[in-house]
Protein backbone atom coordinates (compact mmCIF):
# COMPACT_ATOMS: atom_id res chain seq x y z
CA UNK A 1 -19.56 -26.35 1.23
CA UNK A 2 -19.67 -22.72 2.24
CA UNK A 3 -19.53 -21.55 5.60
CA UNK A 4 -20.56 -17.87 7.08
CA UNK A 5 -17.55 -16.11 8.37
CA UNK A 6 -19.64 -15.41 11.28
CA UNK A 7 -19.99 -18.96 11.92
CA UNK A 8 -16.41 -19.41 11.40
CA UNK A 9 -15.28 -17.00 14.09
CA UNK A 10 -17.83 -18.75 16.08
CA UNK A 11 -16.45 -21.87 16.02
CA UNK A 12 -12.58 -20.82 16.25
CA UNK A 13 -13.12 -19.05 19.32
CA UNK A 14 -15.55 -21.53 21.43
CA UNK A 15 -13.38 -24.69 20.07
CA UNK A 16 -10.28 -22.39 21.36
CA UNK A 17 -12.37 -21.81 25.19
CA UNK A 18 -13.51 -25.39 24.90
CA UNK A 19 -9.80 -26.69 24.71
CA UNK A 20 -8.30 -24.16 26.89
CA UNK A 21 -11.10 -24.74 29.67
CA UNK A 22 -10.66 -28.29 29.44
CA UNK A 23 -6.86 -28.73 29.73
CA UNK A 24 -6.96 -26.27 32.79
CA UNK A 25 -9.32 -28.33 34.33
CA UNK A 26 -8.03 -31.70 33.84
CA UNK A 27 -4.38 -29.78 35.28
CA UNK A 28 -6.58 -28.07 38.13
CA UNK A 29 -8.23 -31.38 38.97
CA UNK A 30 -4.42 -33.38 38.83
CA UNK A 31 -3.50 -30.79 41.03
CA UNK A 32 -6.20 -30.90 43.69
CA UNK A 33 -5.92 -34.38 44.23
CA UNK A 34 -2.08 -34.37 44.04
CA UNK A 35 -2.29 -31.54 46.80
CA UNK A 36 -5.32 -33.19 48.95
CA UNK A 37 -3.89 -36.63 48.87
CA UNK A 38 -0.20 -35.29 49.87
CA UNK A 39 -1.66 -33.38 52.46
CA UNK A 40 -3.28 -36.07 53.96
CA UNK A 41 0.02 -37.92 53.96
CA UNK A 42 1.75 -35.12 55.53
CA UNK A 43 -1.22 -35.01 58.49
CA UNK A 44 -0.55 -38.76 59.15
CA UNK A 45 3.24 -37.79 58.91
CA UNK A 46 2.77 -35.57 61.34
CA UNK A 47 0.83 -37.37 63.96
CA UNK A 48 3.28 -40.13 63.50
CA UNK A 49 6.06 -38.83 64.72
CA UNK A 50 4.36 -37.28 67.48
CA UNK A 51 3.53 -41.12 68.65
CA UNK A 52 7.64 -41.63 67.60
CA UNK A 53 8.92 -39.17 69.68
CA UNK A 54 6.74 -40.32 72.92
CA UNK A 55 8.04 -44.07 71.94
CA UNK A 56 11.62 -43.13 71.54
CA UNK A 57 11.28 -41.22 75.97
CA UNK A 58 9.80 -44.76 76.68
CA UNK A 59 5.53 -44.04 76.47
CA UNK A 60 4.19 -47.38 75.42
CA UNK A 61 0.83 -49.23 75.74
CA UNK A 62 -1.68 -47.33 78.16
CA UNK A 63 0.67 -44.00 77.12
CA UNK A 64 -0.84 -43.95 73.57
CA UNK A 65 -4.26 -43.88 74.80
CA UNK A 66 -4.89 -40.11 74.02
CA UNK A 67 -3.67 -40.85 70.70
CA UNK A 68 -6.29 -42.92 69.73
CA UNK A 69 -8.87 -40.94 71.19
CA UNK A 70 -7.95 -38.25 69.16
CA UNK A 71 -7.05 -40.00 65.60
CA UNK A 72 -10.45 -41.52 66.00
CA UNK A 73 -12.00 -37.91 65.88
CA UNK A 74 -9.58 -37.56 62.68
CA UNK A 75 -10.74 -41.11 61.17
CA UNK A 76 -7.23 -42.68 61.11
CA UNK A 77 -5.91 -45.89 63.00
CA UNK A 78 -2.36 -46.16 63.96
CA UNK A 79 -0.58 -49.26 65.32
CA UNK A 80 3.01 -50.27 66.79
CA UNK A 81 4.94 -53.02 65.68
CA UNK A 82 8.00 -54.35 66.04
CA UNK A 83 10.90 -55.88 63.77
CA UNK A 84 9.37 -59.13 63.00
CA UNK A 85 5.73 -56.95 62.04
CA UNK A 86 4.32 -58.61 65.49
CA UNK A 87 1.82 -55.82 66.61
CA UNK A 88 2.77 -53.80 70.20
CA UNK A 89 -0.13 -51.58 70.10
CA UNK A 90 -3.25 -52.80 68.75
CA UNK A 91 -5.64 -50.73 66.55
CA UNK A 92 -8.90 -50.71 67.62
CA UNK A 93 -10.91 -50.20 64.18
CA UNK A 94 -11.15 -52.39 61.37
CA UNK A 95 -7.73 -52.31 60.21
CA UNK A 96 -5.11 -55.03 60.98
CA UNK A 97 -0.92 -54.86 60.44
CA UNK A 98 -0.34 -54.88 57.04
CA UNK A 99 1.95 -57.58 55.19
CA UNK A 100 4.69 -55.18 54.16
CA UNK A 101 6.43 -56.60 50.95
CA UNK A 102 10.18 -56.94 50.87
CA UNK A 103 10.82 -53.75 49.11
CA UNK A 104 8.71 -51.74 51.73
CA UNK A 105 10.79 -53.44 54.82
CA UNK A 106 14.10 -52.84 53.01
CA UNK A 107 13.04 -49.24 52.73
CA UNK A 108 11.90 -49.28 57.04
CA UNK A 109 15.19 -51.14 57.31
CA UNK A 110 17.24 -48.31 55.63
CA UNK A 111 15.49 -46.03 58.00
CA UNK A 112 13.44 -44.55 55.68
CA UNK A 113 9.71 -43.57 56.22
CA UNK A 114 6.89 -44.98 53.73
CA UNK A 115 4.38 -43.15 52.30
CA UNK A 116 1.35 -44.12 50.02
CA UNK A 117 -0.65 -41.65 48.98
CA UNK A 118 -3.49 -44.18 48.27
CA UNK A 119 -3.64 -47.71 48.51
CA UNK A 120 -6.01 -50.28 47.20
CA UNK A 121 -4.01 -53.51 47.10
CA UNK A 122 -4.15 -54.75 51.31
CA UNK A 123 -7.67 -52.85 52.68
CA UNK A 124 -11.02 -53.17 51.66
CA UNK A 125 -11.41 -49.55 50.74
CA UNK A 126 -8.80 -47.24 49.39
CA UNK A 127 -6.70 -45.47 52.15
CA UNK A 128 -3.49 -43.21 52.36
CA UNK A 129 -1.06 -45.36 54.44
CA UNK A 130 2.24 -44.07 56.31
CA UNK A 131 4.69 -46.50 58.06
CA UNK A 132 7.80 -44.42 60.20
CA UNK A 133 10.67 -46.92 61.83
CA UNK A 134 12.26 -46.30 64.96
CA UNK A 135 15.36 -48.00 66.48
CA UNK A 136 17.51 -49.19 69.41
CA UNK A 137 20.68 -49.54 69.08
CA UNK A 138 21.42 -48.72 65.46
CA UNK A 139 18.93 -51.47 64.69
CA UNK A 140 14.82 -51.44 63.84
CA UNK A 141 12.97 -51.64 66.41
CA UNK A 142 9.64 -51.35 64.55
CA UNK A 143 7.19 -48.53 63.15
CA UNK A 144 3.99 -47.18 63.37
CA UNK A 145 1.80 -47.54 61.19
CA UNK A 146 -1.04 -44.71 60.26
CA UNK A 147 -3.89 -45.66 58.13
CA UNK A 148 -6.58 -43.44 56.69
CA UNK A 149 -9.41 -43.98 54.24
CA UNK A 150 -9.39 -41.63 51.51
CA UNK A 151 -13.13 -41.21 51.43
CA UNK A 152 -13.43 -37.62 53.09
CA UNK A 153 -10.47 -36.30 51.05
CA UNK A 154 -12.84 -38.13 48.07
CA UNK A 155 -15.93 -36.26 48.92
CA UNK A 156 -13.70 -33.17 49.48
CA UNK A 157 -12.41 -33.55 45.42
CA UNK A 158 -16.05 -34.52 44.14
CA UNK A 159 -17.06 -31.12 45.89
CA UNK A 160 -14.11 -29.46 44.11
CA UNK A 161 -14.98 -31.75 40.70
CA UNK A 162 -18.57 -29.95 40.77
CA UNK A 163 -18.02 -26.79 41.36
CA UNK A 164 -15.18 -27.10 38.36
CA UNK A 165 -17.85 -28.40 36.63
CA UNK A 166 -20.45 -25.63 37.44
CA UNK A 167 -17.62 -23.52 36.76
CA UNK A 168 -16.67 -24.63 33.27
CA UNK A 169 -20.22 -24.18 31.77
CA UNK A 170 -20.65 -20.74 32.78
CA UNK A 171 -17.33 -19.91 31.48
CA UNK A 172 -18.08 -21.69 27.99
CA UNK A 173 -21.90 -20.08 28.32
CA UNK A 174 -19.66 -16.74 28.59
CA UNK A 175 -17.07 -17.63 25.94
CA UNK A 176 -19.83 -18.45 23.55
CA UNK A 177 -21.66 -14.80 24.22
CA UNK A 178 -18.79 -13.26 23.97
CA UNK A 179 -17.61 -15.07 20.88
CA UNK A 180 -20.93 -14.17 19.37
CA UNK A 181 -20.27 -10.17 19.87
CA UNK A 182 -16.73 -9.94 19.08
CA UNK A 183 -18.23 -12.65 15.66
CA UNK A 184 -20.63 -10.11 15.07
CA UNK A 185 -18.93 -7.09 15.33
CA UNK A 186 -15.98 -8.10 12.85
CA UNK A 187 -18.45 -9.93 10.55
CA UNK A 188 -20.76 -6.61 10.51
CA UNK A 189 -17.14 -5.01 9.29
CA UNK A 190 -16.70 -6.53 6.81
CA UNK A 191 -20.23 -6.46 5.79
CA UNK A 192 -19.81 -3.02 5.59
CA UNK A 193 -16.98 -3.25 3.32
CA UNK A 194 -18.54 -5.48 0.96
CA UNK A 195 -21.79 -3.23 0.35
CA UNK A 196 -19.60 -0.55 0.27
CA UNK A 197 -17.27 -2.98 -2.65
CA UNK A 198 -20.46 -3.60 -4.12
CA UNK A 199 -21.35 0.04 -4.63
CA UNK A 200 -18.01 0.93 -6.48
CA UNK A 201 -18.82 -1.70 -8.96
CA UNK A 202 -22.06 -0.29 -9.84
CA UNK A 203 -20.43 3.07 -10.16
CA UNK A 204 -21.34 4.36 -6.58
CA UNK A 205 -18.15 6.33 -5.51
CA UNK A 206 -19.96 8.03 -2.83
CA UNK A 207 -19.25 5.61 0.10
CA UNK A 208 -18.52 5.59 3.44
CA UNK A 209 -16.89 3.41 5.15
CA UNK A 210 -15.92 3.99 8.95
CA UNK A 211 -12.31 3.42 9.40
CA UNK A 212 -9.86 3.69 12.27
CA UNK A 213 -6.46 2.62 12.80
CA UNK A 214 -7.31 -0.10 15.16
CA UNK A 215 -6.49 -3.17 13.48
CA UNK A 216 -5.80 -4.77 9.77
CA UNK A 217 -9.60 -4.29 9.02
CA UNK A 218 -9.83 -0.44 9.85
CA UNK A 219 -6.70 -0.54 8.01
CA UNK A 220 -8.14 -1.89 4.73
CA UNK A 221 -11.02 0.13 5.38
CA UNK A 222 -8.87 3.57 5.46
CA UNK A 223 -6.85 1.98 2.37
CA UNK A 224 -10.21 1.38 0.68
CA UNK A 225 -11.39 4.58 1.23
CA UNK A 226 -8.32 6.25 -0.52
CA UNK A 227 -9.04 4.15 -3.44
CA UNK A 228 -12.55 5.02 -3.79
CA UNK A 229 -11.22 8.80 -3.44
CA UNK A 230 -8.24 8.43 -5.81
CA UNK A 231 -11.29 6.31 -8.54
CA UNK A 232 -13.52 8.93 -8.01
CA UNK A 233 -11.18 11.57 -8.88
CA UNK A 234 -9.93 9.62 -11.78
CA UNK A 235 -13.62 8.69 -12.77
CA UNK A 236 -14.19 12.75 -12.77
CA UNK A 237 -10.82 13.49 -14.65
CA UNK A 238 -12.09 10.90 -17.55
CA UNK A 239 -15.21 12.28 -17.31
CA UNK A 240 -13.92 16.04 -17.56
CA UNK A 241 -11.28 14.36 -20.74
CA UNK A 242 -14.01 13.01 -22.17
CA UNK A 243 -16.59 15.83 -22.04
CA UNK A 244 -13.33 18.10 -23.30
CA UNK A 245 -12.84 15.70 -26.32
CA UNK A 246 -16.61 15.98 -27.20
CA UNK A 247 -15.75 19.86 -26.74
CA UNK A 248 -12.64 19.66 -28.93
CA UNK A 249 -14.67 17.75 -31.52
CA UNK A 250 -17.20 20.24 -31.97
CA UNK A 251 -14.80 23.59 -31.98
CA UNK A 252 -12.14 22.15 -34.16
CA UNK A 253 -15.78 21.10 -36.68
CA UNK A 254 -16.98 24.81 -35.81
CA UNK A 255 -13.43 26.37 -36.38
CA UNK A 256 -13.11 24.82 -39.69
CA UNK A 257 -16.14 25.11 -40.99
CA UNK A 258 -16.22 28.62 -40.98
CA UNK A 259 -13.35 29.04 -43.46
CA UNK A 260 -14.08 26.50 -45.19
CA UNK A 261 -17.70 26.68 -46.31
CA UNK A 262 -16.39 30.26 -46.58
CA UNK A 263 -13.50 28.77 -49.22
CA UNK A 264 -16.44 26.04 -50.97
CA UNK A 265 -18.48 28.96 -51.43
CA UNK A 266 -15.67 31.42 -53.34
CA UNK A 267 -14.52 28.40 -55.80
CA UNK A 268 -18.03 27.95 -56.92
CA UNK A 269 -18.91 31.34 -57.23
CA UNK A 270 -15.65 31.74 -59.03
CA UNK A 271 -16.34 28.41 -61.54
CA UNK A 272 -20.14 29.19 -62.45
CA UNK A 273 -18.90 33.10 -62.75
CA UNK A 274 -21.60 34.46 -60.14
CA UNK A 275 -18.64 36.64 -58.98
CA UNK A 276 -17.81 39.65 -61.43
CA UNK A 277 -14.01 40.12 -62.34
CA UNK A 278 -13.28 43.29 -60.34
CA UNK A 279 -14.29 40.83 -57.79
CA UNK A 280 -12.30 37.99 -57.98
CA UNK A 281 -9.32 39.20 -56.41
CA UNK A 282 -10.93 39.81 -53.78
CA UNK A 283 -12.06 36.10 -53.36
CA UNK A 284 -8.65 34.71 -54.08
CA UNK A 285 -7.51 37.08 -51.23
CA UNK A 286 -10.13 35.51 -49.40
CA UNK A 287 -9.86 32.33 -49.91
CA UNK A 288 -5.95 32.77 -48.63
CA UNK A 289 -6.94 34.30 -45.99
CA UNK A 290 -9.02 31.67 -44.79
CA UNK A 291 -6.41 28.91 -45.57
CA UNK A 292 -4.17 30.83 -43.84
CA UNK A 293 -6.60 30.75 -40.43
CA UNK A 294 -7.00 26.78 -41.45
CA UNK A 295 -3.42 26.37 -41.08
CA UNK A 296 -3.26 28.10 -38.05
CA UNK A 297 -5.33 26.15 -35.93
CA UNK A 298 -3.68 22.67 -37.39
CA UNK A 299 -0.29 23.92 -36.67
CA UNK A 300 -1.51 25.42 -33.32
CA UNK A 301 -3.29 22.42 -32.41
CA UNK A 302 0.06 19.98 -33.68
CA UNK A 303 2.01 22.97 -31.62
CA UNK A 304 -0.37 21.95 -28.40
CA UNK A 305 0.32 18.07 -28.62
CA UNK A 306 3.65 18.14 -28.81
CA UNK A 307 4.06 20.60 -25.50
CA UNK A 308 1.37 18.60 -23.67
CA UNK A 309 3.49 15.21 -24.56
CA UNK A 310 6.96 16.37 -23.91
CA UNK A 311 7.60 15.92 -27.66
CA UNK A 312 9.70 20.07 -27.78
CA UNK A 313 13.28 20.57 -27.09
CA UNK A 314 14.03 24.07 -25.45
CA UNK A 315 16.99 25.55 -26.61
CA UNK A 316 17.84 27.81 -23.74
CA UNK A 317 19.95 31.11 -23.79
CA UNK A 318 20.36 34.15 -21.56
CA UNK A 319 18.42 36.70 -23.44
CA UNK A 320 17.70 40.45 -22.97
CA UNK A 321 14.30 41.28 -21.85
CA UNK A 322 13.63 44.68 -23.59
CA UNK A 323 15.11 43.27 -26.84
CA UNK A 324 11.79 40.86 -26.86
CA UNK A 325 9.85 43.24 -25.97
CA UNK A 326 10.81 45.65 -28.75
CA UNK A 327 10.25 42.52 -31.39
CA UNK A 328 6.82 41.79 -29.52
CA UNK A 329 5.89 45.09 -30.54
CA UNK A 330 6.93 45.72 -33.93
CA UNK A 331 4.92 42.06 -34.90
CA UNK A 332 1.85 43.58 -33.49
CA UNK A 333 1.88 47.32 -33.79
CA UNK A 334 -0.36 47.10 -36.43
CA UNK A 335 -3.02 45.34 -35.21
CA UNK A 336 -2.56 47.65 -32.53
CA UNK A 337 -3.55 50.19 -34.53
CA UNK A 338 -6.03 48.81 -36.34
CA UNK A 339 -8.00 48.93 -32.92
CA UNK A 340 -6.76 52.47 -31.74
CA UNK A 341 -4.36 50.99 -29.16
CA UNK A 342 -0.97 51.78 -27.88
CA UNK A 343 2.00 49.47 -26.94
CA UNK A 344 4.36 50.82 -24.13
CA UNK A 345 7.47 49.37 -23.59
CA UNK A 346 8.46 49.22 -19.77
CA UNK A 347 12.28 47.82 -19.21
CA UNK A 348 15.61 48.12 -18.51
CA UNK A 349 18.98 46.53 -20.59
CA UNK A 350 19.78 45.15 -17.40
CA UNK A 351 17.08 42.49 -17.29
CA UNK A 352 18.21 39.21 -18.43
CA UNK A 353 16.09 35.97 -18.51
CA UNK A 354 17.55 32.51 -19.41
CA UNK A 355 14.86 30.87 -21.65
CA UNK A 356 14.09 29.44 -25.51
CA UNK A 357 14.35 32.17 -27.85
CA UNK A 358 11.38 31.15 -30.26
CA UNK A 359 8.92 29.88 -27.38
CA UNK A 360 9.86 33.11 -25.18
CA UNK A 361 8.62 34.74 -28.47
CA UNK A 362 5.14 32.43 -28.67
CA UNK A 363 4.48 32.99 -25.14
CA UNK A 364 4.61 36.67 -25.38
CA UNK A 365 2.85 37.11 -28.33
CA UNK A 366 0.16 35.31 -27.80
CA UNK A 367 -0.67 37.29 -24.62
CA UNK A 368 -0.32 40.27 -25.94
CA UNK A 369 -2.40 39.38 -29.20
CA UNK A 370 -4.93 38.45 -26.55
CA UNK A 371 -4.64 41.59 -24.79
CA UNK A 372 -4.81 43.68 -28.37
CA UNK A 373 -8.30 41.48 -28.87
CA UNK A 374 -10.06 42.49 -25.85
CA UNK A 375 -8.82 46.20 -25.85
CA UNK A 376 -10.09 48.97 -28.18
CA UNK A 377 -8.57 52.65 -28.01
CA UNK A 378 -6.89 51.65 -24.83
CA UNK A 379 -2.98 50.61 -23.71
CA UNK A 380 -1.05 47.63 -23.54
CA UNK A 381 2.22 47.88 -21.09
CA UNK A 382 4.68 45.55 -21.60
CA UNK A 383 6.79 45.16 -18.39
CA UNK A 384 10.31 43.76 -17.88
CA UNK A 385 11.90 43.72 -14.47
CA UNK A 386 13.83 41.35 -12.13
CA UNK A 387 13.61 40.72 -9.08
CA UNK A 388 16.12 38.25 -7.18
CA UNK A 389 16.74 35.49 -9.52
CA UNK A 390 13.67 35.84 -11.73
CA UNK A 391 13.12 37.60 -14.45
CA UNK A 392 9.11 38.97 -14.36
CA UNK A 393 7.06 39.75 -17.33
CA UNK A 394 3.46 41.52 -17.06
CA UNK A 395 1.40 42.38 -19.95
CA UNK A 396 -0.91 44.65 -18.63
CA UNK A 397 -4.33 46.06 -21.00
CA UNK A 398 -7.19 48.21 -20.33
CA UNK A 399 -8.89 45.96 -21.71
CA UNK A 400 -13.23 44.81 -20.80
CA UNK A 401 -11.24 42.23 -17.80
CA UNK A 402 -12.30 38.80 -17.12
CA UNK A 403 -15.32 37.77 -14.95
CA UNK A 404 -13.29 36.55 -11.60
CA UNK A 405 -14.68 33.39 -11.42
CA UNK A 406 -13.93 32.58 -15.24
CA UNK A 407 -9.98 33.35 -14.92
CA UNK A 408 -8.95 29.52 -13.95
CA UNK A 409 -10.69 28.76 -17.34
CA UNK A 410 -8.78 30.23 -19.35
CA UNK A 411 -6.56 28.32 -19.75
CA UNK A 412 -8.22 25.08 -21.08
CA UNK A 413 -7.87 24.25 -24.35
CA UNK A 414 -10.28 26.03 -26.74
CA UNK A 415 -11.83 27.80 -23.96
CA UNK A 416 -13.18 31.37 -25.21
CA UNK A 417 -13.78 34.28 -23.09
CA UNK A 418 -17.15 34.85 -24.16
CA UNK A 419 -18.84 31.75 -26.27
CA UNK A 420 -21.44 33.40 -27.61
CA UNK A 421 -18.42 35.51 -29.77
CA UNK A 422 -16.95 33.03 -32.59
CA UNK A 423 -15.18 35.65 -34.51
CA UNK A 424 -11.67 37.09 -34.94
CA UNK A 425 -12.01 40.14 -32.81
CA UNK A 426 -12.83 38.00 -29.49
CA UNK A 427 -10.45 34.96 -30.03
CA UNK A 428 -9.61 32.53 -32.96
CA UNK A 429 -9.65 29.08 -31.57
CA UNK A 430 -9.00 29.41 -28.03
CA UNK A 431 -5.62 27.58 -28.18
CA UNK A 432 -3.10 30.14 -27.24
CA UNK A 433 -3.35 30.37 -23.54
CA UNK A 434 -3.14 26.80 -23.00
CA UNK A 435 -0.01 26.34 -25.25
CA UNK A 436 1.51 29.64 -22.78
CA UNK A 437 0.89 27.86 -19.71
CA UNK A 438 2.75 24.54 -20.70
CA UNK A 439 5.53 26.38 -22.53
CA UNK A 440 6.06 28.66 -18.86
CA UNK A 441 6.16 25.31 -16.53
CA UNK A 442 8.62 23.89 -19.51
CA UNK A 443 10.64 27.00 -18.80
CA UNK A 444 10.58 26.19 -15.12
CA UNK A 445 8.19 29.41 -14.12
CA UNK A 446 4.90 30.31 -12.75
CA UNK A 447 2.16 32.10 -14.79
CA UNK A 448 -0.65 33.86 -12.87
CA UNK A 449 -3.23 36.62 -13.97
CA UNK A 450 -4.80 39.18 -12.20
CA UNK A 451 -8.19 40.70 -13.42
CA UNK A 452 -11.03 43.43 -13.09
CA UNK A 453 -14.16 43.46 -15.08
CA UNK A 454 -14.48 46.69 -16.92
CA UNK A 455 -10.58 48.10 -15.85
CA UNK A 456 -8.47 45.46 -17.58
CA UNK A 457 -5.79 42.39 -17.34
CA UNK A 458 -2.27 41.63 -16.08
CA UNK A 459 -0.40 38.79 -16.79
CA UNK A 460 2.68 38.26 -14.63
CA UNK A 461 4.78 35.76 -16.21
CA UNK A 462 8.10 34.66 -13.24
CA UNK A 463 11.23 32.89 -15.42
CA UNK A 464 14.57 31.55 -13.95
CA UNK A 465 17.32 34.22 -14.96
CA UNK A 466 19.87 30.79 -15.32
């Protein structure tokens, strides 16, 4: 059977008043007798040995007189009697000397005073009953005797008994209310979590859910909206992976199919002999060519996955910086020419930087390739200098810049500086930055770029000199 959580909290905390109400009144109502009934005893204790102590300086008989007229205003009866129960003093309402049983004369006997808080077993009605002993001699004497119906100190408890009872439903009417709140408010809590639960299954991640560090529910709310954060980031990274595989797909498909259809269309120009002899060479030259740029962009793509997955071992060694530089420049001063652009050389023998030989080499070269790419009849500096214990590289171009907005992209994979441009001059396959970046952060640096439209690029490349 399923029960509302509302209803739940609604009957754990009214049971919980009910109980607690009830066992404080049956202990208030124990007590209020107890203290009513004892303090009649203690009145009738008192008056008593008022009477005793005009006995014991010899007032007897016509002496007591104002005593009774004023116990009769109290409702209580008092008699003397002496050590054979033979009455002295005669009470003048309804009451007559008790039979006192053996163990109640022992007790007088032993000079002790009696005291019954109510009695039922010698009177009509139920009364509180003291007896206190006096004696001559060393022996009893006799007592008095003060009797007093218990029916005012009744009325006095059923007056108490009704306003406890008056009491107790307005304090259940209030527990219940208040139950009902407090029931609602934690109920309307959770509620909110559930819809917001509910939403995240059907792919909502846009939730909110009010949280506060008040107790275990704001808790789980604040720890439930992390995770709705920490999915919906994940949910976008997947998203962005997936959208960047569909991306990959279709430049590695355009990347290849370039040189290839280019290759397909050579060999059967070559086999049905559309292509003259003087120009065959020229095909075969093309056709390497192109299966040259083929196996660049499977090795540079095999080159990526094994940086991205940790798969490289650096083999590090402290390594002159102007020495790299010179070799960075003799690979590339002929594409540098090719495009009317000069390579200066900016650095000292002193700078030293502590890194893998043959990835220092990739890094560098495929910055300053990019830089040759984007520059025509301009410069490209290459910089070597150190500064405390880094060794900094910039590769500076005049080159047409990078929009500012565009420079965090490139360095995703296959990401091209202008799309519209498939062809050598602006960019092969779009691999090379993103293979720099991971090789720098394996070398423990930082890699950062600085940019102006129209006036040219810096790289700035930091490495550990040890």
């Amino acid at each position: 059977m399923k029960i509302r959580y509302m209803y739940q909290l609604l009957i754990s905390h009214v049971g919980v008043s009910i109980l607690a109400i009830i066992l404080l009144g049956l202990l208030f109502v124990h007590y209020m007798e107890e203290f009513v009934y004892e303090d009649k005893v203690d009145e009738l204790t008192s008056y008593g040995e008022d009477i005793l102590y005009d006995i014991n300086r010899g007032r007897t008989g016509a002496d007591l007189q104002p005593y009774t007229l004023i116990l009769q205003g109290r409702n209580i009866d008092f008699s003397v009697f002496d050590n054979e129960g033979r009455v002295l003093y005669p009470v003048t309402g309804e009451y007559r000397n008790p039979q006192l049983t053996e163990e109640e004369w022992e007790q007088i006997q032993q000079g002790s005073k009696l005291e019954i808080t109510r009695d039922v077993a010698r009177f009509d009605q139920t009364v509180s009953l003291v007896v206190l002993p006096y004696f001559e001699g060393g022996a009893l004497a006799g007592g008095i005797l003060l009797v007093s119906p218990i029916s005012n100190s009744a009325e006095m408890i059923s007056q108490i008994n009704n306003f406890l009872l008056y009491t107790v439903f307005i304090a259940l009417a209030s527990a219940l209310l208040l139950s009902y709140v407090l029931s609602r408010f934690h109920v309307n809590r959770i509620e909110r979590l559930r819809h917001a639960t509910s939403a995240v299954a059907r792919g909502d991640y846009d939730v909110d859910v009010p949280s506060s560090d008040f107790d275990e529910i704001g808790e789980l709310a604040n720890d439930f909206h992390e995770m709705t954060v920490k999915i919906k980031k994940s949910n976008e990274e997947i998203e962005s992976l997936e959208n960047r595989r569909r991306q990959f797909i279709a430049d590695v498909s355009h990347e290849m199919r370039t040189p290839l259809t280019t290759i397909n269309g050579v060999i059967e120009g070559i086999e049905r002999n559309m292509i003259e002899e003087s120009e065959k060479e020229k095909g075969l030259q093309l056709i390497g060519q192109e299966t040259k740029r083929l196996i660049r962009l499977v090795n540079e793509n095999l080159d990526y996955e094994k940086i991205r997955s940790n798969q490289i071992t650096l083999q590090k060694n402290t390594i002159q910086a102007s020495e790299i530089l010179e070799v960075i420049k003799e690979f590339l001063v002929i594409q540098a020419e090719e495009k009317e652009n000069e390579i200066i050389i900016d650095s000292s023998e002193e700078v030293m930087v502590y890194a893998d030989y043959d990835r220092l080499i990739q890094i560098l070269m495929n910055i300053t390739k990019n830089s040759l790419q984007f520059t025509e009849k301009g410069q490209v500096w290459l910089r070597a200098r150190q500064q405390n214990d880094a060794a900094i590289f910039e590769i500076e171009d005049t080159g047409i810049g990078i929009e500012p907005e565009k420079i965090e992209s490139i360095w995703r994979r296959f990401y091209k500086a202008d799309l519209s441009r498939t062809n050598i001059t602006f960019g092969e396959f779009g691999l090379g930055l993103s293979v720099v970046k991971r090789l720098v952060e394996l070398h423990d640096g930082t890699i950062d770029v600085k940019s102006e439209q129209g006036r040219g690029t810096t790289f700035i490349i930091r490495l550990p000199i040890q």
